[in-house]
Protein backbone atom coordinates (compact mmCIF):
# COMPACT_ATOMS: atom_id res chain seq x y z
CA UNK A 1 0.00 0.00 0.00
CA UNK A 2 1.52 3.48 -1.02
CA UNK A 3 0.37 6.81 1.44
CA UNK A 4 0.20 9.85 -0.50
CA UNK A 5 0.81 12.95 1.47
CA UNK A 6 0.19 16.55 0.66
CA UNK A 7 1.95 19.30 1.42
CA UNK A 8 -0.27 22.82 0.99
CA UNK A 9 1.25 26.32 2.06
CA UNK A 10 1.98 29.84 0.51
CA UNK A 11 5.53 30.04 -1.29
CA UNK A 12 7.74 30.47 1.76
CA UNK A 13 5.68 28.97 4.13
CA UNK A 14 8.09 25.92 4.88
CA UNK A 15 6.78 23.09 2.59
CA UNK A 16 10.28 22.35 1.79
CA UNK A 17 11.97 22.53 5.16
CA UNK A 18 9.12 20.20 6.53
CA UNK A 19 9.79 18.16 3.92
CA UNK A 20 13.19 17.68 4.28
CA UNK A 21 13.15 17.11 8.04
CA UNK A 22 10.76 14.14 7.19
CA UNK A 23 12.68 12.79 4.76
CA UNK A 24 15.61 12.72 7.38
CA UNK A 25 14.14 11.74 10.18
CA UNK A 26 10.69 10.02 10.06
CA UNK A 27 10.45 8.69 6.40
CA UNK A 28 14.02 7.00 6.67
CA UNK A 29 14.33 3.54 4.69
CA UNK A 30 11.37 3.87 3.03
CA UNK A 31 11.01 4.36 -0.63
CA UNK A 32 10.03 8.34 -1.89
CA UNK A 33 8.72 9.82 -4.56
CA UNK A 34 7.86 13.89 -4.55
CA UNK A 35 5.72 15.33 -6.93
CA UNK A 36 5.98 19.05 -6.88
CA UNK A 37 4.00 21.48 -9.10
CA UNK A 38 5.22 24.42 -8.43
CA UNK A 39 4.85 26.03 -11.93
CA UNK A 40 8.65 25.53 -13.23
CA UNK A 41 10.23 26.48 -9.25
CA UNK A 42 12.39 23.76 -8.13
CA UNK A 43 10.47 23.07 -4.90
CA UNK A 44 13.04 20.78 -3.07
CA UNK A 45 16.78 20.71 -4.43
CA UNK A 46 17.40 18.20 -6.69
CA UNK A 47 21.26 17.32 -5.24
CA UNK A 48 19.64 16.67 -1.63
CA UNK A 49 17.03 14.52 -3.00
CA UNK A 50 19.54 12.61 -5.39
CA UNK A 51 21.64 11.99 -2.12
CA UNK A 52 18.34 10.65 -0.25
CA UNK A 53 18.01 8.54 -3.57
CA UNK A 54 14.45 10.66 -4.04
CA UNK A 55 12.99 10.18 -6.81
CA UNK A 56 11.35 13.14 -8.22
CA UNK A 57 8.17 13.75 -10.65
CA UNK A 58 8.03 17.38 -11.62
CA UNK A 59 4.72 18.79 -12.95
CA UNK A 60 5.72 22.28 -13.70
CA UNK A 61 3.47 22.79 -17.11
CA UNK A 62 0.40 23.16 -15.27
CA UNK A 63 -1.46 23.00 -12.40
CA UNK A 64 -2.57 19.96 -10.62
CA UNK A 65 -5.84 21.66 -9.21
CA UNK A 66 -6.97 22.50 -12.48
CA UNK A 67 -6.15 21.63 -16.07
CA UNK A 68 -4.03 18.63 -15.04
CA UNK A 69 -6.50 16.69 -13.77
CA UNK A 70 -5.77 13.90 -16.21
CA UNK A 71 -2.21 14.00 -16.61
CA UNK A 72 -2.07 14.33 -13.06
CA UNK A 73 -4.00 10.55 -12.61
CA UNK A 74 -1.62 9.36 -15.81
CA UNK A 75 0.98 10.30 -14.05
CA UNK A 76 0.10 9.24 -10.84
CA UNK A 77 -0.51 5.56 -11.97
CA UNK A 78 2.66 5.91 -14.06
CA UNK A 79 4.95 6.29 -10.56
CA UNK A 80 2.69 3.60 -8.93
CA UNK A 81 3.74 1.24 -11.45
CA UNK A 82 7.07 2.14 -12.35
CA UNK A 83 8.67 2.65 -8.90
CA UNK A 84 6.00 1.19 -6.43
CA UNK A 85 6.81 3.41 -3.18
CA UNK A 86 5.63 3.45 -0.07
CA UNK A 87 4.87 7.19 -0.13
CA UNK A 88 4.05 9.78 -2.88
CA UNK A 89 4.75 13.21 -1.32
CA UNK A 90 2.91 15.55 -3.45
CA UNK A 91 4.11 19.61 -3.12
CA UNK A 92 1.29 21.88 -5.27
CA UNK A 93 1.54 24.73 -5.95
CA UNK A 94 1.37 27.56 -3.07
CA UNK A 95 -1.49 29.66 -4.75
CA UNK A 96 -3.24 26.25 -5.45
CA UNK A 97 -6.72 25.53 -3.44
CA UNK A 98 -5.91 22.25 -1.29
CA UNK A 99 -9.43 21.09 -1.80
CA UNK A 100 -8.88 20.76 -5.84
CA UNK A 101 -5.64 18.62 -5.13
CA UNK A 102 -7.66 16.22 -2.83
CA UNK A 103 -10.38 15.86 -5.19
CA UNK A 104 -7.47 15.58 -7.47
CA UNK A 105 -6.18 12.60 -5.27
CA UNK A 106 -9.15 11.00 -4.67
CA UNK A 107 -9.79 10.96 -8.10
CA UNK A 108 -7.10 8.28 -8.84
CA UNK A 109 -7.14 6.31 -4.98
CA UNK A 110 -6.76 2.69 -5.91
CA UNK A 111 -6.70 -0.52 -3.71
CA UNK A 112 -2.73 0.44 -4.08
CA UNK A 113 -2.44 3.87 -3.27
CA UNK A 114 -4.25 5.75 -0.34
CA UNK A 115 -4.34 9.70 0.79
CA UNK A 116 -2.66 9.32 4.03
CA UNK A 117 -2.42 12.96 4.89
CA UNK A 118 -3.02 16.69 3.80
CA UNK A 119 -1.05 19.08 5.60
CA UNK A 120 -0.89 23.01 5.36
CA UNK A 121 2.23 24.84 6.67
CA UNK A 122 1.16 28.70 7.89
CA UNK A 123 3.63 31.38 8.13
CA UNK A 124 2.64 32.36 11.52
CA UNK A 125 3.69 35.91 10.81
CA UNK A 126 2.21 36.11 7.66
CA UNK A 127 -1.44 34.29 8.88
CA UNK A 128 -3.34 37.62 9.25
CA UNK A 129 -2.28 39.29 5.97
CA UNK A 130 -2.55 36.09 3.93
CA UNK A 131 -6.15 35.67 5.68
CA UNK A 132 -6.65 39.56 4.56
CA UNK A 133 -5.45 39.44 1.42
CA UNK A 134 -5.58 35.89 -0.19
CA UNK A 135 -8.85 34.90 1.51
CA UNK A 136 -10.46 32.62 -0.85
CA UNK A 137 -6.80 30.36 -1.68
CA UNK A 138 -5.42 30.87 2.29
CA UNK A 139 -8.46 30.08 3.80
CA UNK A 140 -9.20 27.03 1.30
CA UNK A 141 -5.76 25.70 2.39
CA UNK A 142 -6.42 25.94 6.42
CA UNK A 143 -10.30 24.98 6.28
CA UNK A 144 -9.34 21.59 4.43
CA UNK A 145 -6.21 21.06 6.28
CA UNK A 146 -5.64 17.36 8.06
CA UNK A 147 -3.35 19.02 9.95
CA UNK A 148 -1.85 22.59 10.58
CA UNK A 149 1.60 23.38 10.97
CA UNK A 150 3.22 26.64 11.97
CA UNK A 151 6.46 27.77 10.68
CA UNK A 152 8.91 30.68 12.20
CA UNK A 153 6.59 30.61 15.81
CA UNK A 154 10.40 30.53 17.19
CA UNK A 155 11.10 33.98 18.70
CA UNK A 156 7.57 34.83 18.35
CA UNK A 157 5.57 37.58 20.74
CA UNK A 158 3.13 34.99 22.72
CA UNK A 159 0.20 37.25 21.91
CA UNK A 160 1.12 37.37 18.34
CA UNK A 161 0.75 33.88 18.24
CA UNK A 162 -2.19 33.38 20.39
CA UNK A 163 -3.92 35.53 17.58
CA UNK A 164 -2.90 33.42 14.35
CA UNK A 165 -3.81 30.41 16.56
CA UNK A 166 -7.25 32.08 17.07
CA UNK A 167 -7.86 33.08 13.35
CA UNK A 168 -6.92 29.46 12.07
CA UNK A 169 -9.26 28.16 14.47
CA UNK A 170 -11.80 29.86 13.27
CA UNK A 171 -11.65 28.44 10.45
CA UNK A 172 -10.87 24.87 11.04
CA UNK A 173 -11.41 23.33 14.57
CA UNK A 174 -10.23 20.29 14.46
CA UNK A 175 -6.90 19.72 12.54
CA UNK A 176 -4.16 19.38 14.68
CA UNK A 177 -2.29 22.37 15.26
CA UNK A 178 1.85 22.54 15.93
CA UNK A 179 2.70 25.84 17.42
CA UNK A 180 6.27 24.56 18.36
CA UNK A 181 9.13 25.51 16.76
CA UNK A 182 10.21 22.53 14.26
CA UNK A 183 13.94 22.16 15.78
CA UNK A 184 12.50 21.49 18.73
CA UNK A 185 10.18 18.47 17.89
CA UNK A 186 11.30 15.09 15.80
CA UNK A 187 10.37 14.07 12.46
CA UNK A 188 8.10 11.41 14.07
CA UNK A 189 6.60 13.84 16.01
CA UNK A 190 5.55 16.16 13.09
CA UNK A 191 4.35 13.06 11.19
CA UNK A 192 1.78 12.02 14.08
CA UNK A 193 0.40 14.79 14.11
CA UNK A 194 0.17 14.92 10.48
CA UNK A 195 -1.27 11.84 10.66
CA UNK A 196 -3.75 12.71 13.45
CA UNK A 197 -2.27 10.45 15.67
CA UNK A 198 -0.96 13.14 18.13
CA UNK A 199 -4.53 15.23 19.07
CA UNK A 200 -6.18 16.37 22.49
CA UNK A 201 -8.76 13.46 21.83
CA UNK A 202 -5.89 10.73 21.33
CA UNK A 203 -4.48 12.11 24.97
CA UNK A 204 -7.85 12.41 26.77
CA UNK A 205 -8.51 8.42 25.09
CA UNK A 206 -5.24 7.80 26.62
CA UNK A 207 -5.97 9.50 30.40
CA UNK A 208 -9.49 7.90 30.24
CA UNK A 209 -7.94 4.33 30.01
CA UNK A 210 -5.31 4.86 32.51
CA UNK A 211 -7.86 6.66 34.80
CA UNK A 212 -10.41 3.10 34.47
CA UNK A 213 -7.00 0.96 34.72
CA UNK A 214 -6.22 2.74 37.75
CA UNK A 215 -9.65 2.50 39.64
CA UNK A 216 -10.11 -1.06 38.35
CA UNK A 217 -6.94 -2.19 40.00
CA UNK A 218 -7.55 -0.08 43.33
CA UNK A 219 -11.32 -1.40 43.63
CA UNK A 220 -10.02 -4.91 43.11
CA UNK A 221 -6.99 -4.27 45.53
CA UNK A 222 -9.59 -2.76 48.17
CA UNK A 223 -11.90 -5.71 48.16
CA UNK A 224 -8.74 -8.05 48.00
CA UNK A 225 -7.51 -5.71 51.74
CA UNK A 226 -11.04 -4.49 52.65
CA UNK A 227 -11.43 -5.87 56.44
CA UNK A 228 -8.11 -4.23 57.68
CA UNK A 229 -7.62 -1.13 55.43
CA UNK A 230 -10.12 1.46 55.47
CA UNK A 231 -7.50 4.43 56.58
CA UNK A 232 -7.05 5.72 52.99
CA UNK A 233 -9.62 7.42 52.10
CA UNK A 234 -7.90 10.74 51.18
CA UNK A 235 -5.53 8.95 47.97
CA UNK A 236 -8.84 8.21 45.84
CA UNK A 237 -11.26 10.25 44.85
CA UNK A 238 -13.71 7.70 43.18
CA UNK A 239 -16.72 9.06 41.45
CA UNK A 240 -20.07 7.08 41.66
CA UNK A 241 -23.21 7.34 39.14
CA UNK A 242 -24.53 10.21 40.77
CA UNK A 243 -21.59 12.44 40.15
CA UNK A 244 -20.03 12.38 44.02
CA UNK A 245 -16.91 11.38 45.77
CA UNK A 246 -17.20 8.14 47.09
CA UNK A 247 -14.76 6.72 49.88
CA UNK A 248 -13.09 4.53 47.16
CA UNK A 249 -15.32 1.88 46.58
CA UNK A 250 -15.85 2.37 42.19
CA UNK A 251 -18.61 -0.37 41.35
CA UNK A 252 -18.80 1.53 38.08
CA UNK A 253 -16.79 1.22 34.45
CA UNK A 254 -15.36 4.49 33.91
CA UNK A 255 -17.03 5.63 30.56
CA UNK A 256 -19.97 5.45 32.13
CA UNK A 257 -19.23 7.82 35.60
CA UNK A 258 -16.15 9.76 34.31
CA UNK A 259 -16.09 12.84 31.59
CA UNK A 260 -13.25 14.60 29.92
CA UNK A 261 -12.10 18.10 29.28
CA UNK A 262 -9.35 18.65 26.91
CA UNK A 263 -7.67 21.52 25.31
CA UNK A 264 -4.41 22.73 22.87
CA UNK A 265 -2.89 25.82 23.72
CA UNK A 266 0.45 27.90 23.13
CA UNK A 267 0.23 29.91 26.50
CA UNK A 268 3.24 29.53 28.16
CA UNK A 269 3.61 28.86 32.19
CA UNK A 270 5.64 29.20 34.66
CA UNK A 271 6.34 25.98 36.79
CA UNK A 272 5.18 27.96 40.19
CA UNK A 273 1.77 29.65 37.71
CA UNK A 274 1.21 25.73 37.07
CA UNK A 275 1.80 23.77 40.53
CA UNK A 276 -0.39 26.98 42.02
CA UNK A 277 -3.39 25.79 38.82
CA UNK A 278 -3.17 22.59 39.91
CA UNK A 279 -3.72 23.01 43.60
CA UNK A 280 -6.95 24.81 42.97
CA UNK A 281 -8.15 21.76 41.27
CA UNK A 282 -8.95 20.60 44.87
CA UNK A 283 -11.46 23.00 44.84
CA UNK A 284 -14.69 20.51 43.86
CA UNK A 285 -17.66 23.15 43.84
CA UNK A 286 -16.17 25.24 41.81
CA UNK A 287 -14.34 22.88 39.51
CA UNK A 288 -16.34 19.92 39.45
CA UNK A 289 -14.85 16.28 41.19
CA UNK A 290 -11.21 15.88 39.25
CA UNK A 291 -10.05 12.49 40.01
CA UNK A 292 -6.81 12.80 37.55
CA UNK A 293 -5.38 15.53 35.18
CA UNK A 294 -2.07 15.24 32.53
CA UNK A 295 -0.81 17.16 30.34
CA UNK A 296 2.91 19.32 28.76
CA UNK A 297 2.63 22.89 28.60
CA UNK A 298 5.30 24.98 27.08
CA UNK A 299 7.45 26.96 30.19
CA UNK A 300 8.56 30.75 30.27
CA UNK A 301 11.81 29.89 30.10
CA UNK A 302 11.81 28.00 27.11
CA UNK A 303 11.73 24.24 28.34
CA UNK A 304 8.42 22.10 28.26
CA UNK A 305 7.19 21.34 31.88
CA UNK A 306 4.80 17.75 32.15
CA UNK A 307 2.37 17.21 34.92
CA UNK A 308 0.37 14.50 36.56
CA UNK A 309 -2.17 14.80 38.73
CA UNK A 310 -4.15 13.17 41.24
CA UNK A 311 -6.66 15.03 44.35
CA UNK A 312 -3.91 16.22 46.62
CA UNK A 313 -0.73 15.52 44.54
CA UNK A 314 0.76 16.95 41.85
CA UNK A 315 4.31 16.17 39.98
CA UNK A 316 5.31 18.88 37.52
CA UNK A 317 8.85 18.19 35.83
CA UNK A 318 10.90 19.50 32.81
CA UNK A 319 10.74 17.15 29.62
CA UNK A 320 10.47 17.12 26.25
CA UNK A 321 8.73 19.41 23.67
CA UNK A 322 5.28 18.58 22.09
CA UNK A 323 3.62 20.07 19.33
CA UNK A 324 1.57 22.10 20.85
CA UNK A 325 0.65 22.47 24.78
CA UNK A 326 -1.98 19.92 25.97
CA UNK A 327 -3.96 19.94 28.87
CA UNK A 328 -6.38 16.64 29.46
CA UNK A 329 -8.95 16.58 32.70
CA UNK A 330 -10.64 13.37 33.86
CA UNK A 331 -13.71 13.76 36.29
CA UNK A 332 -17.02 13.91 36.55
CA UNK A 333 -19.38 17.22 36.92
CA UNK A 334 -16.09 19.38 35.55
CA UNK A 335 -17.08 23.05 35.14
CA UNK A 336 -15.48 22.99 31.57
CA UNK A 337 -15.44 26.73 31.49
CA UNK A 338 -13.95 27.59 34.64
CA UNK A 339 -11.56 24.49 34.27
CA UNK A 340 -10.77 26.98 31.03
CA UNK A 341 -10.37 30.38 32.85
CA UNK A 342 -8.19 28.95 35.69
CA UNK A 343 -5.57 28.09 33.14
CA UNK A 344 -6.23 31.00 31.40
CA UNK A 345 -6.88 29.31 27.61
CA UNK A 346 -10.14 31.16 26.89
């Protein structure tokens, strides 16, 4: 099976840079083939590619949105064929609309060859005055994007970027979003979330296994210890059907008690603004009943800072960077829109 991915952007977005990290780092040993269309602009240079042993399809006549419809499925069953790969990495054109190349795709999607992925790259500087003045191609490119990934965020004002976060999301919702600068993240790690495979609903899926794991395991280990231990009432906070703390005894599957709150954001904290967040999560009538919370949040100082937490305790430590900053809440009654204010993503 051969994965096509897209790559959509303005000229001097990043297509190429993205591209080239993935080819080093997350699409190594497998066999390439790039088809750019960049209207007779060398998209990716040809000696790098040669050295990667790349091969490359250029479709610089015309544009595969429009007129090239056919040539574009001639030539896409003439790569299939001829070099069998296990990815086609298609670059259109900047000015093209990224729904016309998926149709495009889609068009030609055999039992052989699947669309994998459609990513846009965004100039986060350049987001407002693309939105302003290219509306009806920029806004094509981010409303049909899989994914969404920022270039040149490095170095950039944390309100600035809170903005262009705000304006792609209203426009597309869903896609994941990386607002982290792209030498500070993987190849694998781009390619997840190009892939969808590294989202807020992934993480809370995640949380809400561990969180039933964990109260299966205690419930059984209660019932295993119940006539001699019944001094630990403060570790669990177990929520029953009716929404309250219960003195951890869970008869109940967690789907059905337990329900999530999960959100992206760029804000960066300090590790004292975060431990302090936390804490206040103890607070159950204003809050709702948190029984577990996880999530990596990008730090002041430039690190990443992860925390777990559980009623009472809270571990907040330096580690790697994500994506994006990821906050994932596991209760029951949760007062989504205070949970929101307190860490101060609204």
């Amino acid at each position: 099976m051969t994965k096509i991915d897209i790559f959509s952007g303005f000229l001097g977005a990043g297509k190429t840079t993205l591209i080239r990290k993935l080819i080093g780092e997350a699409y190594a040993g497998q066999k390439l083939v790039l088809i750019e269309n960049e209207f007779g602009e060398i998209g990716v240079d040809g000696a790098f590619l040669r050295d990667a042993d790349i091969e490359v399809t250029e479709m610089n006549s015309g544009c595969i949105c429009c007129s090239l419809v056919g040539d574009f499925s001639a030539a896409l069953g003439k790569v299939l064929s001829q070099f069998r790969p296990d990815r086609i990495l298609i670059e259109p054109s900047g000015v093209g609309k990224l729904s016309d190349v998926i149709r495009a795709v889609r068009s030609v999607q055999t039992e052989d060859a699947v669309l994998n992925s459609f990513t846009t790259v965004v100039d986060a500087n350049r987001c407002k005055m693309y939105m302003r003045n290219f509306g009806e191609f920029f806004n094509d490119q981010v409303e049909h994007a899989g994914a969404i990934v920022l270039s040149h965020t490095d170095g950039l004002s944390e309100e600035k970027l809170a903005k262009c976060v705000e304006l792609l999301r209203s426009r597309n919702a869903d896609a994941p979003l990386v607002t982290t600068p792209w030498d500070q993240l993987t190849g694998a790690q781009l390619l997840d979330a190009m892939e969808r495979r590294n989202t807020v609903a992934h993480a809370l899926e995640l949380l809400a296994e561990e969180t039933a794991h964990d109260h299966d395991h205690h419930d059984h280990d209660h019932h295993d210890h119940d006539h001699h231990d019944h001094d630990h009432d403060h570790e669990e906070h177990v929520v029953d059907e009716h929404g309250h703390c219960s003195c951890g005894h869970d008869h109940h599957h967690a789907d059905e008690v337990f329900v999530s709150w999960g959100v992206e954001t760029a804000r960066k904290y300090t590790r004292e603004e975060l431990t302090h967040m936390l804490g206040e999560l103890l607070r159950e009538s204003e809050y709702g009943s948190v029984i577990r919370a996880k999530g990596i949040l990008p730090a002041k100082d430039g690190t990443w800072l992860h925390f777990d937490y559980v009623p009472g305790e809270s571990d907040v430590r330096t580690g790697g960077a994500d994506v994006t900053g990821r906050l994932c809440v596991i209760g029951s009654d949760l007062q989504q829109e205070k949970l929101a204010r307190l860490f101060e993503v609204v």
